[in-house]
N, C-alpha and C. Protein backbone atom coordinates (compact mmCIF):
# COMPACT_ATOMS: atom_id res chain seq x y z
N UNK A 1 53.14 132.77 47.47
CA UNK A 1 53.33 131.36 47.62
C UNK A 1 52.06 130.78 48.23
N UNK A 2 51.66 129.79 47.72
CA UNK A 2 50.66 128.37 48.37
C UNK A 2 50.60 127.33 48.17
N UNK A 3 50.37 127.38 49.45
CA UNK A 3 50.83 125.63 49.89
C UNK A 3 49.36 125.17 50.59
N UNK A 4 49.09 124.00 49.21
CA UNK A 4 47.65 123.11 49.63
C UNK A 4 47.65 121.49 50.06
N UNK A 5 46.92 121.04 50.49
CA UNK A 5 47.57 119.59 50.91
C UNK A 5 45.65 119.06 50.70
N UNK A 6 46.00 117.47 50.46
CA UNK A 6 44.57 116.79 50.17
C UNK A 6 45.28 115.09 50.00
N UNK A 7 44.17 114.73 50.70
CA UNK A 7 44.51 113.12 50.68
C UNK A 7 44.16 112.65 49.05
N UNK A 8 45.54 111.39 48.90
CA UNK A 8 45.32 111.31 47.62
C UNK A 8 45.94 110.12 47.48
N UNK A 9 45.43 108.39 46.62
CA UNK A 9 45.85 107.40 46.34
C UNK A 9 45.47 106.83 47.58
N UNK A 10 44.45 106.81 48.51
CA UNK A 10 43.95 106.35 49.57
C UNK A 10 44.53 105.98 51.02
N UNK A 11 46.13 106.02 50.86
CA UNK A 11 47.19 106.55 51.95
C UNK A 11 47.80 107.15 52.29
N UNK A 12 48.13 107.95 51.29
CA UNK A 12 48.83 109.28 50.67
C UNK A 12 48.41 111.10 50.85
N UNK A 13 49.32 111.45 51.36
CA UNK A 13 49.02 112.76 51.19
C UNK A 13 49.85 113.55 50.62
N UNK A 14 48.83 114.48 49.69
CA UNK A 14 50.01 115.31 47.96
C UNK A 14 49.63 116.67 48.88
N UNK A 15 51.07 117.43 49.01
CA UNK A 15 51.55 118.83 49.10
C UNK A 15 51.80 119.45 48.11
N UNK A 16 50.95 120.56 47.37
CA UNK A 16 51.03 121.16 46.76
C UNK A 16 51.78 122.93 47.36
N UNK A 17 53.19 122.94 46.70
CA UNK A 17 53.57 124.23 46.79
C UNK A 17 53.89 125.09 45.68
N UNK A 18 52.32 126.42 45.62
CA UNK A 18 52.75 127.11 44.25
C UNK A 18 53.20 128.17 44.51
N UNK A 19 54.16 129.05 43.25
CA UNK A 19 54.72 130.00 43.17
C UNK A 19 54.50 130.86 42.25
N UNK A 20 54.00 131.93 41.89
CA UNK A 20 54.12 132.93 40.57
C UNK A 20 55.57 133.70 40.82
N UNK A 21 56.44 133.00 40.46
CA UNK A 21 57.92 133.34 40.48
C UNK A 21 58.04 133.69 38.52
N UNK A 22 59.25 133.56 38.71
CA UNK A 22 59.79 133.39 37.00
C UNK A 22 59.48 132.54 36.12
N UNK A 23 59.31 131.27 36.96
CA UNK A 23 59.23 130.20 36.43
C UNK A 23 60.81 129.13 35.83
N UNK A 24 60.65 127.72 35.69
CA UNK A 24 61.93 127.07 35.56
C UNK A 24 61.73 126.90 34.13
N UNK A 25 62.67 127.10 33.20
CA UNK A 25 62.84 126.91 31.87
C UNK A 25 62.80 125.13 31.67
N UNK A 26 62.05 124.83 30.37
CA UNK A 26 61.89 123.76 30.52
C UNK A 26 62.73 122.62 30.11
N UNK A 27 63.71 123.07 29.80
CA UNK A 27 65.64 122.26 29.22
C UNK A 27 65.98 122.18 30.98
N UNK A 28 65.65 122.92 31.82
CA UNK A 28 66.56 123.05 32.72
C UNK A 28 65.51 121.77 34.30
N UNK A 29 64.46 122.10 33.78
CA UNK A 29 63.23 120.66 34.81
C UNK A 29 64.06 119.86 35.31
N UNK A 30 63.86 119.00 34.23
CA UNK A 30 64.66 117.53 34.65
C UNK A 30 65.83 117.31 35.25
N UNK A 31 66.46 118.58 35.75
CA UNK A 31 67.56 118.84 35.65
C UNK A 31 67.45 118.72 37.64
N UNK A 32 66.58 119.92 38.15
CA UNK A 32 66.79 120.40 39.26
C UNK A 32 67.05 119.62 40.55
N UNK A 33 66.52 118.40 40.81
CA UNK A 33 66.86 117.03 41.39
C UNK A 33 68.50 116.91 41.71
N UNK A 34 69.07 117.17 40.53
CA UNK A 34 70.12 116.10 40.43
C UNK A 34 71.38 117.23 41.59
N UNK A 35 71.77 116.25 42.14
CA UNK A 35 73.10 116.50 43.11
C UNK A 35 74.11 117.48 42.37
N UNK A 36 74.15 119.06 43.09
CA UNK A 36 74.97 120.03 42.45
C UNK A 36 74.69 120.82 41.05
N UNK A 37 73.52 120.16 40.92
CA UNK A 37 72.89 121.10 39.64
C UNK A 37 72.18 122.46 39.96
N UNK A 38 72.87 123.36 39.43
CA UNK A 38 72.42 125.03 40.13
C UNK A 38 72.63 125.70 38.69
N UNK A 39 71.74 126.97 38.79
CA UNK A 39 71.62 127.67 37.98
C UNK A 39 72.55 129.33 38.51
N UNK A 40 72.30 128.87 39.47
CA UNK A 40 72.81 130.76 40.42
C UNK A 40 74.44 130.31 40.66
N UNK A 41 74.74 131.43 40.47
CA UNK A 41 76.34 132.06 40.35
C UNK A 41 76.90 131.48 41.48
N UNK A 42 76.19 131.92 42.97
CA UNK A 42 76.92 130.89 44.58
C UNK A 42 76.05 130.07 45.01
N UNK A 43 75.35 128.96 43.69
CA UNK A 43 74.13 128.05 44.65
C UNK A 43 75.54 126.48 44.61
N UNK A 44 74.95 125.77 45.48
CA UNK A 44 75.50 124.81 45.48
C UNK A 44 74.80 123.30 45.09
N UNK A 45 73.48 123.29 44.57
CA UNK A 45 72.95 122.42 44.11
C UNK A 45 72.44 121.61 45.05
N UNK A 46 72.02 121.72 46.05
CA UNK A 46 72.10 120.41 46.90
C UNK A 46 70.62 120.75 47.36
N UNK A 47 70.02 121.60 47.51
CA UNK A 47 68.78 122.48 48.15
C UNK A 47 67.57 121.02 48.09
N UNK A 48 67.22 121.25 46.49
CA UNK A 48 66.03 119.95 46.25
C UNK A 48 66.85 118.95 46.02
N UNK A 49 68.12 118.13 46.09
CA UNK A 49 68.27 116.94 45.57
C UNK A 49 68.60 116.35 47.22
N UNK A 50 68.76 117.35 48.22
CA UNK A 50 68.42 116.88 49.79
C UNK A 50 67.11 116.75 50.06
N UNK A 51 66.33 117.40 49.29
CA UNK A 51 64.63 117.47 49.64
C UNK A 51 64.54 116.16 48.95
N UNK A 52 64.71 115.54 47.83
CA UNK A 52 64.02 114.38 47.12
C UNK A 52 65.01 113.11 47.78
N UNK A 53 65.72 113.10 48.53
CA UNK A 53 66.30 111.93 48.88
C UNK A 53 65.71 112.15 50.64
N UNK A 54 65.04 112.89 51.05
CA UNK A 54 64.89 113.20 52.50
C UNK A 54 63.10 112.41 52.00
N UNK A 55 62.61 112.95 50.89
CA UNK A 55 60.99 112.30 50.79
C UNK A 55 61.27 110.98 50.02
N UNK A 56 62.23 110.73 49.35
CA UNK A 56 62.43 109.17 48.73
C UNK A 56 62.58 107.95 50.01
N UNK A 57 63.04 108.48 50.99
CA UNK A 57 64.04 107.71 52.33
C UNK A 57 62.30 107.71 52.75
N UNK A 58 61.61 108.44 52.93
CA UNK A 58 59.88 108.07 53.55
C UNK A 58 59.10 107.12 52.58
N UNK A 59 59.65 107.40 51.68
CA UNK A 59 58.44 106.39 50.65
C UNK A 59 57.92 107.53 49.87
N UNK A 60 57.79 108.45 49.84
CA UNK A 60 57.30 109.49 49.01
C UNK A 60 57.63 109.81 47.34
N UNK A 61 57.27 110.72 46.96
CA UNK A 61 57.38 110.89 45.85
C UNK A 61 57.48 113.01 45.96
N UNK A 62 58.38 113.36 44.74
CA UNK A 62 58.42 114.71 44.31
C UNK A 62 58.51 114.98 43.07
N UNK A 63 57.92 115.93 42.66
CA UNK A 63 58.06 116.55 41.09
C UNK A 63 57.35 118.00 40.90
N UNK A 64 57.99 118.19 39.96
CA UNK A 64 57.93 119.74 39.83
C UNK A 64 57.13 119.78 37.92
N UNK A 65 56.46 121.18 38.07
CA UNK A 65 55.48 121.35 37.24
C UNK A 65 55.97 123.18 36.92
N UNK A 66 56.41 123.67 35.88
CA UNK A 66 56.70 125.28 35.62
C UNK A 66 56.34 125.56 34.37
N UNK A 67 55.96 126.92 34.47
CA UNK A 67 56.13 127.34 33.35
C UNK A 67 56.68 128.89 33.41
N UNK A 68 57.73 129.03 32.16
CA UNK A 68 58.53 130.38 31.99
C UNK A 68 57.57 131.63 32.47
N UNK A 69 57.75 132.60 32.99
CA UNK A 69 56.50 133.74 33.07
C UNK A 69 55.64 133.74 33.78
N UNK A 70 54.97 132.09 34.57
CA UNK A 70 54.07 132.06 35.25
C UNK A 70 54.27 131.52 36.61
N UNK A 71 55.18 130.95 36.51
CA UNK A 71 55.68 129.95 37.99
C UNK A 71 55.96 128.91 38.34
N UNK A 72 55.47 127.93 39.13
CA UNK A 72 56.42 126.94 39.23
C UNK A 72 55.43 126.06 40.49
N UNK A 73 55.09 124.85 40.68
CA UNK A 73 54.21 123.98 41.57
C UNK A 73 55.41 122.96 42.12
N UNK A 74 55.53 122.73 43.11
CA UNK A 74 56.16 121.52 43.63
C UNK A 74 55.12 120.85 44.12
N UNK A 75 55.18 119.03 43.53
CA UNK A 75 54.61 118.08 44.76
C UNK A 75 54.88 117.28 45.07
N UNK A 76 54.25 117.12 46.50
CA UNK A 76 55.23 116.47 46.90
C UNK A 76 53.94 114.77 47.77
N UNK A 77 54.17 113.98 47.27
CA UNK A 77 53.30 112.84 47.71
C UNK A 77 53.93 111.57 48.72
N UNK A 78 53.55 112.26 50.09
CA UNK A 78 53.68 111.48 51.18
C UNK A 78 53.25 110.17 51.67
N UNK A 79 53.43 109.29 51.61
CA UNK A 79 52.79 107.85 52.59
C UNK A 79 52.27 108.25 54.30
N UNK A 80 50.90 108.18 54.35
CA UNK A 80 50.96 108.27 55.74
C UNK A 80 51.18 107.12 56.44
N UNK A 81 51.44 105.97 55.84
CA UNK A 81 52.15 104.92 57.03
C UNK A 81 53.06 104.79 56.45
N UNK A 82 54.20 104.36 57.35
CA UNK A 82 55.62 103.97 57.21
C UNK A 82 55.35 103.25 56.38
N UNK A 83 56.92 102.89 55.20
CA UNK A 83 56.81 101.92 54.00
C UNK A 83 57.13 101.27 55.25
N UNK A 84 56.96 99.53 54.57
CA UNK A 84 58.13 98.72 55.66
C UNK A 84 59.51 98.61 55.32
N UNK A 85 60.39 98.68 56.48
CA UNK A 85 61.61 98.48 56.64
C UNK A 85 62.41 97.06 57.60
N UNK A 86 63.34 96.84 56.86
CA UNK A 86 63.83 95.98 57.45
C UNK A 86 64.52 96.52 58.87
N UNK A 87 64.72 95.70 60.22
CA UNK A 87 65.76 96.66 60.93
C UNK A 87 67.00 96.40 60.92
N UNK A 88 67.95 97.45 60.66
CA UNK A 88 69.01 97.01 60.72
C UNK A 88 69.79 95.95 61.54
N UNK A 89 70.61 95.65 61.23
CA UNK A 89 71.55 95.10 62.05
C UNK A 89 72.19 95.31 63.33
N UNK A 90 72.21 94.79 64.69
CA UNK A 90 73.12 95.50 65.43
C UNK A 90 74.43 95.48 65.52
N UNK A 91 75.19 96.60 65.78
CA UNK A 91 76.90 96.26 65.28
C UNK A 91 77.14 95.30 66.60
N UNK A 92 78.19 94.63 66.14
CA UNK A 92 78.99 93.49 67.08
C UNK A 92 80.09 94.65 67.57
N UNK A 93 80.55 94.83 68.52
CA UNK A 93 81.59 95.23 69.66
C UNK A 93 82.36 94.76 70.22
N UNK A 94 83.69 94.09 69.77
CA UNK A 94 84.47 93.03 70.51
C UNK A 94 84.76 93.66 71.96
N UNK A 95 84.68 92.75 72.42
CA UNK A 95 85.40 92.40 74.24
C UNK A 95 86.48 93.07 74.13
N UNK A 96 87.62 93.35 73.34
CA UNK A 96 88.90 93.69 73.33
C UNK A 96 88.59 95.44 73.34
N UNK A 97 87.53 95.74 72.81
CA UNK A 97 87.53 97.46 72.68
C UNK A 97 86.98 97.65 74.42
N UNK A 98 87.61 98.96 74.16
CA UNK A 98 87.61 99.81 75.57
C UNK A 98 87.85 101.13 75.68
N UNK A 99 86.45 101.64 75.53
CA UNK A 99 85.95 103.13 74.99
C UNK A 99 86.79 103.70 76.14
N UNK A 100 87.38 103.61 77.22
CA UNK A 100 87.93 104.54 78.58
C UNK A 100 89.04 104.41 78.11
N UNK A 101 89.90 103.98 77.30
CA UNK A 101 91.07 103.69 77.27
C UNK A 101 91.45 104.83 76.20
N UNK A 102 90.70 105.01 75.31
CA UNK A 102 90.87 106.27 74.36
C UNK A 102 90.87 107.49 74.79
């Protein structure tokens, strides 16, 4: 496994992680993202589609690059400044609640 990193798009930093594994068949790519999509007998799908909603929630970007026999690249392209965000809301708490009383 290697894992390279280099500034890239002038705010951005791309993580490159390669593998000479098996490699991902290429019917099955587009696939690996998605919520509960697994190939293994006890996987539960959730592995990268928690990784791409954990770097989507930063502003980032992920995608994957394989080939059968040779292996497999993840990258992954970070914002080094925060996107902007709005701030949430603060919740309202009526007078009538009374956390000691529970």
């Amino acid at each position: 496994m290697t894992i390279s990193s280099s500034f890239a798009q002038g705010s951005s930093l791309l993580v490159t992680v390669s593998e000479s594994g098996c490699g991902i068949p290429e019917n099955q790519l587009p696939h690996i993202f998605e919520p509960f999509y697994t190939t293994k007998e006890f996987g539960t799908g959730l592995g990268l589609s928690i990784v791409k909603g954990i770097i989507d929630a930063h502003g980032g970007k992920i995608w994957a690059e394989s080939e059968v026999g040779v292996g497999t690249q993840f990258h992954l392209l970070l914002p080094l400044v925060a996107p902007h965000h709005h701030t949430p809301p603060t919740p309202v708490i009526p007078e009538s609640f009374n956390r000691e009383s529970n």
